[in-house]
C-alpha atoms as a PDB file:
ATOM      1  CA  UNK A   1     -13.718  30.472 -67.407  1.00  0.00           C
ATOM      2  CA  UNK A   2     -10.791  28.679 -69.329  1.00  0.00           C
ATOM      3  CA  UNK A   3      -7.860  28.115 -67.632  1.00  0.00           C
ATOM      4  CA  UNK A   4      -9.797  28.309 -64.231  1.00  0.00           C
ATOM      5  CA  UNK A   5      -9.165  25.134 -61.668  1.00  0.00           C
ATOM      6  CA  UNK A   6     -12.219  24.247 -59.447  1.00  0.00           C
ATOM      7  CA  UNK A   7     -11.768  21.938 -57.013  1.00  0.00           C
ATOM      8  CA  UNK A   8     -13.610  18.834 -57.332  1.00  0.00           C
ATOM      9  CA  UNK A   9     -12.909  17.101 -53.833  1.00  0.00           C
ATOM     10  CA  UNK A  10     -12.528  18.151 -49.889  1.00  0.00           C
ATOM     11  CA  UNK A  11     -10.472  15.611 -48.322  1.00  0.00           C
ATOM     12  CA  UNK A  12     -10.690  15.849 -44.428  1.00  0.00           C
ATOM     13  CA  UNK A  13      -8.113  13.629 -41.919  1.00  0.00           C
ATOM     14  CA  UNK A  14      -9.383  12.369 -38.810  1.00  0.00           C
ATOM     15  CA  UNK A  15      -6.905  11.325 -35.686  1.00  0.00           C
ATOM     16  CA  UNK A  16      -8.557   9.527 -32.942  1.00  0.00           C
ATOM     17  CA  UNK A  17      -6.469  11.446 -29.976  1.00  0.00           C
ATOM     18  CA  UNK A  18      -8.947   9.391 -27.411  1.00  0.00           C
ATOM     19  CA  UNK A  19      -5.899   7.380 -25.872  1.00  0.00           C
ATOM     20  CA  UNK A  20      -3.655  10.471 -25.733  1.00  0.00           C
ATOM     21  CA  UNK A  21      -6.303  12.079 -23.514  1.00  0.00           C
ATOM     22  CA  UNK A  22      -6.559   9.229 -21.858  1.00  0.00           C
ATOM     23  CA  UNK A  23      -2.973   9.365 -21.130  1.00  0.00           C
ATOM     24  CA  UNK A  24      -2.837  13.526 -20.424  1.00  0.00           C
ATOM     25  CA  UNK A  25      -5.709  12.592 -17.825  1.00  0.00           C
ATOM     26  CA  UNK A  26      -3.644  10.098 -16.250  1.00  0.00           C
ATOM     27  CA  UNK A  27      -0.086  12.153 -16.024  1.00  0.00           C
ATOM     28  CA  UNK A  28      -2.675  15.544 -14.395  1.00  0.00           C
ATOM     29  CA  UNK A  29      -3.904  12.915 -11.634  1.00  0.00           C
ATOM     30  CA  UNK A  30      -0.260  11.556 -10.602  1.00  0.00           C
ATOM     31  CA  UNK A  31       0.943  15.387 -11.057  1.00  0.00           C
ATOM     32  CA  UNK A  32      -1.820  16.280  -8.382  1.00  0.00           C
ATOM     33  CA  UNK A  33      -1.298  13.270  -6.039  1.00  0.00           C
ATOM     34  CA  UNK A  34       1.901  14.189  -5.853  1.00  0.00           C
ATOM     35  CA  UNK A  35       1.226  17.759  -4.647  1.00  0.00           C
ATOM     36  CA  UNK A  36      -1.384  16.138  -2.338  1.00  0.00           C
ATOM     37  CA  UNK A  37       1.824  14.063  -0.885  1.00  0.00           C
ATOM     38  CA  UNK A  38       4.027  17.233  -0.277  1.00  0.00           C
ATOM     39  CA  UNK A  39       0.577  18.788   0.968  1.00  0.00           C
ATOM     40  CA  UNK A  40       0.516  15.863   3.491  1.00  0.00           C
ATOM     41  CA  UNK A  41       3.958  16.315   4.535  1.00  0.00           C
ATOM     42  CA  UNK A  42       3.966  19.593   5.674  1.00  0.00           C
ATOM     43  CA  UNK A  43       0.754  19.077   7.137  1.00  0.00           C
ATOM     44  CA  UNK A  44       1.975  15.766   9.114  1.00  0.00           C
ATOM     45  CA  UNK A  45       4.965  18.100  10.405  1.00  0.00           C
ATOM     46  CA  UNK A  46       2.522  20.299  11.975  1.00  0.00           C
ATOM     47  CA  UNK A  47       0.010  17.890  13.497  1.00  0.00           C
ATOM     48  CA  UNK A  48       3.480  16.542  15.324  1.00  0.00           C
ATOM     49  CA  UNK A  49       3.789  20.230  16.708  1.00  0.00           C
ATOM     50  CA  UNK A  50       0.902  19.729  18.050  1.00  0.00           C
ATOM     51  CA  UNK A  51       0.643  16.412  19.412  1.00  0.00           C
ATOM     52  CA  UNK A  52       3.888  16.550  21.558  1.00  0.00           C
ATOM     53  CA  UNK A  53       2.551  18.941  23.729  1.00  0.00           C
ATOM     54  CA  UNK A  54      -0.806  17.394  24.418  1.00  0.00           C
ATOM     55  CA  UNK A  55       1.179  13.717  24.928  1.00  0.00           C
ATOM     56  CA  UNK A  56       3.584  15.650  27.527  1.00  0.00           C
ATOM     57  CA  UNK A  57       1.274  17.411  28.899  1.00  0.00           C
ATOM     58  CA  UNK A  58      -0.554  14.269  29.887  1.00  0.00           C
ATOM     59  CA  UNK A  59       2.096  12.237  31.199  1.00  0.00           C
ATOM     60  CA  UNK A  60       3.460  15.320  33.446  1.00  0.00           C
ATOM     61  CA  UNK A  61      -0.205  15.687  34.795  1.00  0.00           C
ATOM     62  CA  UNK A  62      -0.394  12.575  36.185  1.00  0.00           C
ATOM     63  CA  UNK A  63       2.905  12.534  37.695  1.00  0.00           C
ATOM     64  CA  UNK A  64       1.949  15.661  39.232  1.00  0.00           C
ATOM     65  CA  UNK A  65      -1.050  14.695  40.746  1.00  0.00           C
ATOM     66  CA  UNK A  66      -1.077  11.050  41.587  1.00  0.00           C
ATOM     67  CA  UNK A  67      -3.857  11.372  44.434  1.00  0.00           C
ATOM     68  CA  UNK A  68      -6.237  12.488  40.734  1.00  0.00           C
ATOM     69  CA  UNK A  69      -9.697  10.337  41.284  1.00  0.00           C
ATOM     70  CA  UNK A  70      -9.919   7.123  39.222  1.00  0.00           C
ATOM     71  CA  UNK A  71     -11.963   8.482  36.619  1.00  0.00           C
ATOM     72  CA  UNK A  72      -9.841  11.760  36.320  1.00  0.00           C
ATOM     73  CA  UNK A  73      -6.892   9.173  36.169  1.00  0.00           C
ATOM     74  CA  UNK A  74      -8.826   7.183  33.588  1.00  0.00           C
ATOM     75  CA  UNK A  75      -9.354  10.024  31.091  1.00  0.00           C
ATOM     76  CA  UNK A  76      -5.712  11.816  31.371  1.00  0.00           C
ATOM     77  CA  UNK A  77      -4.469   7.904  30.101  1.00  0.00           C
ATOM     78  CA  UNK A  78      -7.124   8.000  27.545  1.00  0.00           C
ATOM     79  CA  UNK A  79      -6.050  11.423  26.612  1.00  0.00           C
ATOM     80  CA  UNK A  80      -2.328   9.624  26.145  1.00  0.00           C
ATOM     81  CA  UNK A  81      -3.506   6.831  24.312  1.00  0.00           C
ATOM     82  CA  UNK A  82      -5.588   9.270  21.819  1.00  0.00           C
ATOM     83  CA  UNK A  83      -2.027  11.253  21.478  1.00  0.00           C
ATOM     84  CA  UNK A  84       0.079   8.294  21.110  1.00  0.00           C
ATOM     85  CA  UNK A  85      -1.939   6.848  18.169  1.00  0.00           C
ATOM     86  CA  UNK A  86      -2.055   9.865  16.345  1.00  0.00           C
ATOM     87  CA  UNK A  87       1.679  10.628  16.831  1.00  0.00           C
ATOM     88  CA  UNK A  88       1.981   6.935  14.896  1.00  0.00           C
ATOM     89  CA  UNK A  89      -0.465   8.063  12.224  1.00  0.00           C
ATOM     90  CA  UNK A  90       1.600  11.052  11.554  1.00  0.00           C
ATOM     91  CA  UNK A  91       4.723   8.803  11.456  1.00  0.00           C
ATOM     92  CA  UNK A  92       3.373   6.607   8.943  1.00  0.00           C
ATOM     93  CA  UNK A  93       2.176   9.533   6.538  1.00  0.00           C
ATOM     94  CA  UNK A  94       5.726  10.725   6.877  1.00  0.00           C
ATOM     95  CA  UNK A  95       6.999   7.363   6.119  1.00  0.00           C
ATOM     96  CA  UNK A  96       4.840   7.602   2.403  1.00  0.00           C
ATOM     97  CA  UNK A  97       5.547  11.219   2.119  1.00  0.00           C
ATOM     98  CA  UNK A  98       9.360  11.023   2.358  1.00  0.00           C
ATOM     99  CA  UNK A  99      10.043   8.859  -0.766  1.00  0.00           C
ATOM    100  CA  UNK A 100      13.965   9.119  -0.150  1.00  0.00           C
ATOM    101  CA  UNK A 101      16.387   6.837  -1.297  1.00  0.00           C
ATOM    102  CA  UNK A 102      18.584   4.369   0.929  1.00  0.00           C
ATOM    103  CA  UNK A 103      20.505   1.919   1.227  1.00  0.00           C
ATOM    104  CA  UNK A 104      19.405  -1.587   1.463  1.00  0.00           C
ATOM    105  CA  UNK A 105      19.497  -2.999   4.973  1.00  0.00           C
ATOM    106  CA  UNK A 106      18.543  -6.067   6.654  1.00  0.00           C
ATOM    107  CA  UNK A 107      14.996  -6.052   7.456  1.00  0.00           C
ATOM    108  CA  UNK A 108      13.108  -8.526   9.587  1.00  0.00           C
ATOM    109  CA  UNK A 109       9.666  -8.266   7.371  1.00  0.00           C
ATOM    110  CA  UNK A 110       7.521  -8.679  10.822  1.00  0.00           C
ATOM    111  CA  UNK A 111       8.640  -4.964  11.896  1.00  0.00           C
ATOM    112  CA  UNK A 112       6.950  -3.611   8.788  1.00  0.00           C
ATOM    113  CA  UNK A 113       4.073  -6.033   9.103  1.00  0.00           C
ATOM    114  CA  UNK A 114       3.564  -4.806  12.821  1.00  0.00           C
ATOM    115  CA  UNK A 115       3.518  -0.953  11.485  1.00  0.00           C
ATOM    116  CA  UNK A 116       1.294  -1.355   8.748  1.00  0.00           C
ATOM    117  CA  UNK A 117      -1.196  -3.570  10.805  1.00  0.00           C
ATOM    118  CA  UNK A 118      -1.552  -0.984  13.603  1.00  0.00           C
ATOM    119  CA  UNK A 119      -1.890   2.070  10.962  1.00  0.00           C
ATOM    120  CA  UNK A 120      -4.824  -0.506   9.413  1.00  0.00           C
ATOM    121  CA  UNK A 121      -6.493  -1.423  12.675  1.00  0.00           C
ATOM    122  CA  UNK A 122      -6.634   2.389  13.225  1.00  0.00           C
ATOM    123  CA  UNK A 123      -8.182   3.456   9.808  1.00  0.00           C
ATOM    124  CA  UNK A 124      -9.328   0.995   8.303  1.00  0.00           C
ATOM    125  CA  UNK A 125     -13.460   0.170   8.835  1.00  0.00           C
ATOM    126  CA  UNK A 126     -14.528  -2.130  12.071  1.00  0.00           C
ATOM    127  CA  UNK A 127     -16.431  -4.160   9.246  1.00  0.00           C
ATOM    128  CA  UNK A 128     -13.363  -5.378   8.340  1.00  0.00           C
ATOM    129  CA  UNK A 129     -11.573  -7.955  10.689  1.00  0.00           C
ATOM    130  CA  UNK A 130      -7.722  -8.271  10.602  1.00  0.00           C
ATOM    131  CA  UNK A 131      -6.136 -11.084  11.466  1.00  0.00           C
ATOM    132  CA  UNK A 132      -2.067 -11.690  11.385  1.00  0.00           C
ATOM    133  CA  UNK A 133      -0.176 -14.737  11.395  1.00  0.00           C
ATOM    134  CA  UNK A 134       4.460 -14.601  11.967  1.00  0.00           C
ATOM    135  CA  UNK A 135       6.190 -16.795  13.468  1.00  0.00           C
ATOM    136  CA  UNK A 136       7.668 -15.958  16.772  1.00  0.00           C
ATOM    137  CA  UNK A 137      10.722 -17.662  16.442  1.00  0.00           C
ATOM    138  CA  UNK A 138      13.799 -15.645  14.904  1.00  0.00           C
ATOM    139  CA  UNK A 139      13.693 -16.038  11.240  1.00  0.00           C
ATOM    140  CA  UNK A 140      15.685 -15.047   7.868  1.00  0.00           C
ATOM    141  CA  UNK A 141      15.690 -11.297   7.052  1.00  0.00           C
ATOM    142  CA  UNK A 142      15.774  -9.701   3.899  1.00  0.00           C
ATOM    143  CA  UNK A 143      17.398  -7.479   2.331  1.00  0.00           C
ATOM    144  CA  UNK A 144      16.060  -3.832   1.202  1.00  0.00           C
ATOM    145  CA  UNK A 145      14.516  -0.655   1.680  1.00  0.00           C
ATOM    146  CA  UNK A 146      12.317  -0.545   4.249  1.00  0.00           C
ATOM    147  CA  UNK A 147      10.261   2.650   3.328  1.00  0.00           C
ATOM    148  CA  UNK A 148       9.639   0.706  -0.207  1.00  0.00           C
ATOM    149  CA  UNK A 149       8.599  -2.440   1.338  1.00  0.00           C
ATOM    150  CA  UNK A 150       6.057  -0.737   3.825  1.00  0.00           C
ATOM    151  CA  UNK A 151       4.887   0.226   0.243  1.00  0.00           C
ATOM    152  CA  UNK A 152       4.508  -2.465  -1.120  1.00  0.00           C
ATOM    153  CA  UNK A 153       2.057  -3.808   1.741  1.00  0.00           C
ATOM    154  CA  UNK A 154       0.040  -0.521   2.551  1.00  0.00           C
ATOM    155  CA  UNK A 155      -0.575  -0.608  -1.038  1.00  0.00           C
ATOM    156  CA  UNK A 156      -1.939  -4.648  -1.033  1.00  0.00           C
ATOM    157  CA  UNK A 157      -4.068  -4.035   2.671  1.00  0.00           C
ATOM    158  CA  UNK A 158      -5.354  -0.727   0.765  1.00  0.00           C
ATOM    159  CA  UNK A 159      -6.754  -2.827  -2.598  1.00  0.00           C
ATOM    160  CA  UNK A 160      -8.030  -5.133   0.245  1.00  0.00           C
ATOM    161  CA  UNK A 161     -10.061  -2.744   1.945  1.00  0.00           C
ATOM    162  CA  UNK A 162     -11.324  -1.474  -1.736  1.00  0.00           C
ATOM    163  CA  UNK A 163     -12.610  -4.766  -2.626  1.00  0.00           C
ATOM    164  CA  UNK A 164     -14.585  -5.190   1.039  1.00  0.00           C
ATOM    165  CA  UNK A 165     -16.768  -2.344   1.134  1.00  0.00           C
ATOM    166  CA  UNK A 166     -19.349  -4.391   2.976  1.00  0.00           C
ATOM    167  CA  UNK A 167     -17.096  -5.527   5.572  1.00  0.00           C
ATOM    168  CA  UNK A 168     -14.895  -9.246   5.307  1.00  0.00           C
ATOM    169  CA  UNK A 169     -11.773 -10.773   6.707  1.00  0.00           C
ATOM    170  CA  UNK A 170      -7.954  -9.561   5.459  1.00  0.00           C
ATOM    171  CA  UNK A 171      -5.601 -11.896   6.240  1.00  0.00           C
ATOM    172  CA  UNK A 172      -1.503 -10.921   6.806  1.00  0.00           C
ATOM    173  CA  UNK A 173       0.957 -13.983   7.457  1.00  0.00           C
ATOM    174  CA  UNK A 174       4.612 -13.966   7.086  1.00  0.00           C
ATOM    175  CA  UNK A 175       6.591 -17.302   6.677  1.00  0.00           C
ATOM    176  CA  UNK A 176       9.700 -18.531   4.945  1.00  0.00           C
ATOM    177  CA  UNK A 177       9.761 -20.869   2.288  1.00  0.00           C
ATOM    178  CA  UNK A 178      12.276 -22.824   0.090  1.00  0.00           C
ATOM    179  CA  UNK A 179      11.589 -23.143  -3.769  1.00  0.00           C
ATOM    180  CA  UNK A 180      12.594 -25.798  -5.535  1.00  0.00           C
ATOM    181  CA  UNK A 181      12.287 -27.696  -9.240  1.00  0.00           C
ATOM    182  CA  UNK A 182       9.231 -28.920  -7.892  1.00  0.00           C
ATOM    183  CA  UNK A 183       7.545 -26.342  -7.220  1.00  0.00           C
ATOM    184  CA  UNK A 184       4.465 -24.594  -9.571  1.00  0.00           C
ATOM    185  CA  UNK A 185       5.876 -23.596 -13.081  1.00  0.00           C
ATOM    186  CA  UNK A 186       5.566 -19.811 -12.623  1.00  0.00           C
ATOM    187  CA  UNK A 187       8.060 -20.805  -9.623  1.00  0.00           C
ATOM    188  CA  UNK A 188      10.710 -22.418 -11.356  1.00  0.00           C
ATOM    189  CA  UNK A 189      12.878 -19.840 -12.347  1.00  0.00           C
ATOM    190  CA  UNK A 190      13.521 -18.814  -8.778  1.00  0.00           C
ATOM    191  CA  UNK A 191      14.120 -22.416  -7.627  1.00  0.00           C
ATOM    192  CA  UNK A 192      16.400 -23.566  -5.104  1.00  0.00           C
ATOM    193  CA  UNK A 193      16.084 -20.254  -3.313  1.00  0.00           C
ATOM    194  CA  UNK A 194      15.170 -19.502   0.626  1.00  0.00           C
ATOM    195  CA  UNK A 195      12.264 -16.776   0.400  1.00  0.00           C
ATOM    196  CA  UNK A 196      10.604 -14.583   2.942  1.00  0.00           C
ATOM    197  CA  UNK A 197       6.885 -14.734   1.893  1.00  0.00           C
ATOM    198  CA  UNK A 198       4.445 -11.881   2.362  1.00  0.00           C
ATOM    199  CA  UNK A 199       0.770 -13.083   2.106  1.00  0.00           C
ATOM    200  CA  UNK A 200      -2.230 -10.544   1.853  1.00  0.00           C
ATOM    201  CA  UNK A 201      -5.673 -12.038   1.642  1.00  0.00           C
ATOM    202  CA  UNK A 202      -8.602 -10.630   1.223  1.00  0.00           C
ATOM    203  CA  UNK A 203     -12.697 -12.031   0.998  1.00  0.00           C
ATOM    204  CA  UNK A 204     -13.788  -9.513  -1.278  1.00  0.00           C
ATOM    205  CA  UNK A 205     -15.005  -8.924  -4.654  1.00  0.00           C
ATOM    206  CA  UNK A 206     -12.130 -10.647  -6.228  1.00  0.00           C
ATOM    207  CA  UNK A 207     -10.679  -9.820  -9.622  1.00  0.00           C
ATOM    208  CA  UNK A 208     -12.007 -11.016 -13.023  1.00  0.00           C
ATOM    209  CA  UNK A 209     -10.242 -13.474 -15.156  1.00  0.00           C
ATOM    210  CA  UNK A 210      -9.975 -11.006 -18.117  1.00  0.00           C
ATOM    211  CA  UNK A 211      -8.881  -8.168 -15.799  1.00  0.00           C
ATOM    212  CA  UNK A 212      -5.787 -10.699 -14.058  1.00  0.00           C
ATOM    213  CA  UNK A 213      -3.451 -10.513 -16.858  1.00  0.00           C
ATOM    214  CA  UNK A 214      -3.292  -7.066 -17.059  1.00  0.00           C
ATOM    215  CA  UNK A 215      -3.666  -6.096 -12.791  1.00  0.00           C
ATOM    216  CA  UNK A 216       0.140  -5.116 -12.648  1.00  0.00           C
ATOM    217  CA  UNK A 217       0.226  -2.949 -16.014  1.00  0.00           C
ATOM    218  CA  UNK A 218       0.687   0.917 -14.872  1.00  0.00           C
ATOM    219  CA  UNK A 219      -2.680   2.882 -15.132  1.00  0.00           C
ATOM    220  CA  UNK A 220      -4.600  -0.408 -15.350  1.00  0.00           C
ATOM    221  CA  UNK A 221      -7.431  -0.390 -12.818  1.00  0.00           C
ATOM    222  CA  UNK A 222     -10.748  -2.164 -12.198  1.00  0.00           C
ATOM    223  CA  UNK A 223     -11.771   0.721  -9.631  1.00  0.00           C
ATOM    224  CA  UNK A 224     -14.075   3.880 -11.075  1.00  0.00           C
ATOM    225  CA  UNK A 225     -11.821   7.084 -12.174  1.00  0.00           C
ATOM    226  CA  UNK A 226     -12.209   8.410  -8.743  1.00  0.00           C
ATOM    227  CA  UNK A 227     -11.441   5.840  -6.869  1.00  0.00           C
ATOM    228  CA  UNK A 228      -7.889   4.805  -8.183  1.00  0.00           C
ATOM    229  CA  UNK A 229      -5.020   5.475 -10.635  1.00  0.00           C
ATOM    230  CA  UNK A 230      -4.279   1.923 -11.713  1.00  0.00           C
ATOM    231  CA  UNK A 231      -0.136   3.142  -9.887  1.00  0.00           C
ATOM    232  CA  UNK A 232      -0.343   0.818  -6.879  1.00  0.00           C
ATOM    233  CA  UNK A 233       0.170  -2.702  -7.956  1.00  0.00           C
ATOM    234  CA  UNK A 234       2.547  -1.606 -10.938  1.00  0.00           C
ATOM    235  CA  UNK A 235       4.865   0.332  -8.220  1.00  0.00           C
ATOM    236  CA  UNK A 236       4.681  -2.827  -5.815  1.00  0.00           C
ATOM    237  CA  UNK A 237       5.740  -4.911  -8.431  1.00  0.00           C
ATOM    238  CA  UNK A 238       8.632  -2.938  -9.889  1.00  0.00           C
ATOM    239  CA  UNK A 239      10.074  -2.540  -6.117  1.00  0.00           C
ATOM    240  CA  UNK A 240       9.801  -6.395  -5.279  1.00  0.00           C
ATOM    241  CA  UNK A 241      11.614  -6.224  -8.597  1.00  0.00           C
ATOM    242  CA  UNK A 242      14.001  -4.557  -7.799  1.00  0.00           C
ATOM    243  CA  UNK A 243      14.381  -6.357  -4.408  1.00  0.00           C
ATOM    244  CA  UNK A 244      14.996  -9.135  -6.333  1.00  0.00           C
ATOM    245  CA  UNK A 245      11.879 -11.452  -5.759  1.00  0.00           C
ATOM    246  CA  UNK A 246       8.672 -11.792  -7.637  1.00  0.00           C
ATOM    247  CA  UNK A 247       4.768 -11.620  -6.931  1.00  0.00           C
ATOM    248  CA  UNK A 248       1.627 -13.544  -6.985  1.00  0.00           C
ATOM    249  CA  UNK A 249      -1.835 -13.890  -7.179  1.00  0.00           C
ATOM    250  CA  UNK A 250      -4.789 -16.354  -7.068  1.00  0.00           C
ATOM    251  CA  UNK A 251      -8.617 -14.787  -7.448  1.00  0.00           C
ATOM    252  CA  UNK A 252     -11.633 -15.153  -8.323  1.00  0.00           C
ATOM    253  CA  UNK A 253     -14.958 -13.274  -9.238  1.00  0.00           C
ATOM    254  CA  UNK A 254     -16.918 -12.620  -5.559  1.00  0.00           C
ATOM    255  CA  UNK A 255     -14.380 -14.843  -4.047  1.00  0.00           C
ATOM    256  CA  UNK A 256     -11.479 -12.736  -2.486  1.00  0.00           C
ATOM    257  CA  UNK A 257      -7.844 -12.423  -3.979  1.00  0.00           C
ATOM    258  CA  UNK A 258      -4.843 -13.723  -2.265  1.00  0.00           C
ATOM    259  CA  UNK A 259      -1.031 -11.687  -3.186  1.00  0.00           C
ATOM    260  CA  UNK A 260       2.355 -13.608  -2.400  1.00  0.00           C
ATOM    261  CA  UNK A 261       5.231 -11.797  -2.036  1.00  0.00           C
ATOM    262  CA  UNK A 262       8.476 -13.233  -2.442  1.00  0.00           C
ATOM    263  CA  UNK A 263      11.442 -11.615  -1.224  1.00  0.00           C
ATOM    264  CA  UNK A 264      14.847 -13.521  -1.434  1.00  0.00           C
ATOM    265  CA  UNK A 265      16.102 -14.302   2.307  1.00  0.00           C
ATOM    266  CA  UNK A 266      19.363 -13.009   3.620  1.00  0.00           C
END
């Protein structure tokens, strides 16, 4: 009809919202880890309820009946032992659950290795040999927070473990260094400096040149969805950050990765 307006053209938009999913996804898994922390908490608290008794019960048992046969003797101390190590596993999930904010102290770094090692050695697969190498002679602290530092190194042993599923060797040592103008270039910034150094090493599947680059961004992981939330090396950088020091690595395809940690001595 005259006069009438037909339309001649449908023009359709298109966003791709793939990355905000993405993103959503990722916020809904750190939103439920989270919980699962608090979850953990509560749930440590109780498993201490329940291993005090056993552990006292234990000890006053064989002070009460010291004439006990060898074998009854035997099984009371493995029934302590047993207690014991759980009452430390219980501790350490405490430790991660707490999150609190405090004040920086002086830390001697070998206390925090010693904890982490024994929660390792206690969860961590018999395929997997630990070995730990610190000086025994006093050496320079550091200064920080000691929950965020205990962090930092459950978080390297735990990408360690991920990487030997077959078994391998992990590696802890704990040294001081001094870095001067000499030193590598990605060093020279934080020359002339006295640095506690944190070294994790691992002989597993190693990291891929591509992927190296990118191993501290947040959300960035090489691991399958389930298995990971690309948060663990982005945290542990921020907090040596914030510590004031810096991090390193060195790996290679099937050949093991090896993380520095430098934290500036007191």
């Amino acid at each position: 009809m005259p006069g009438e307006t037909r339309p001649y053209a449908v023009v359709a938009s298109f966003v791709d919202i793939t990355e905000r999913k993405q993103l959503e996804a990722q916020l809904l898994r750190v939103q439920r880890l989270e919980s699962i922390g608090t979850l953990a908490s509560g749930i440590a608290h109780d498993l201490n309820n329940v291993l005090t008794p056993i552990l006292a019960s234990s000890q006053l048992l064989l002070l009460k009946h010291p004439d006990l046969d060898s074998q009854s003797q035997r099984l009371l101390k493995m029934l302590e032992s047993s207690a014991r190590r759980g009452a430390a596993l219980v501790k350490q999930i405490l430790t991660f659950a707490k999150g609190a904010e405090s004040r920086p102290s002086p830390i001697d770094l070998r206390s925090i290795v010693t904890d982490a090692v024994l929660f390792c050695q206690q969860t961590f697969s018999r395929t997997i040999v630990l070995s730990v190498e610190m000086p025994e002679s006093p050496m320079s602290l550091v200064l920080g927070d000691a929950t965020q530092l205990h962090q930092v190194l459950m978080n390297l042993c735990l990408n360690a473990r991920d990487a030997m599923q077959e078994g391998g060797n992990l590696s802890i040592t704990v040294k001081e260094q001094l870095i001067d103008d000499l030193g590598p270039e990605s060093y020279r910034s934080h020359a002339q400096k006295q640095y506690v150094v944190l070294t994790v090493k691992d002989s597993g599947t190693g990291i891929p040149r591509e992927a190296i680059d990118r191993i501290f961004d947040p959300f960035f992981t090489t691991k399958a969805a389930d298995k990971g939330t690309g948060l663990g090396l982005s945290t542990a950088a921020r907090i040596i950050q914030n510590h004031g020091g810096f991090i390193t690595i060195d790996s290679k395809l099937d050949q093991g990765s090896e993380f520095r940690v430098f934290l500036p001595a007191v």
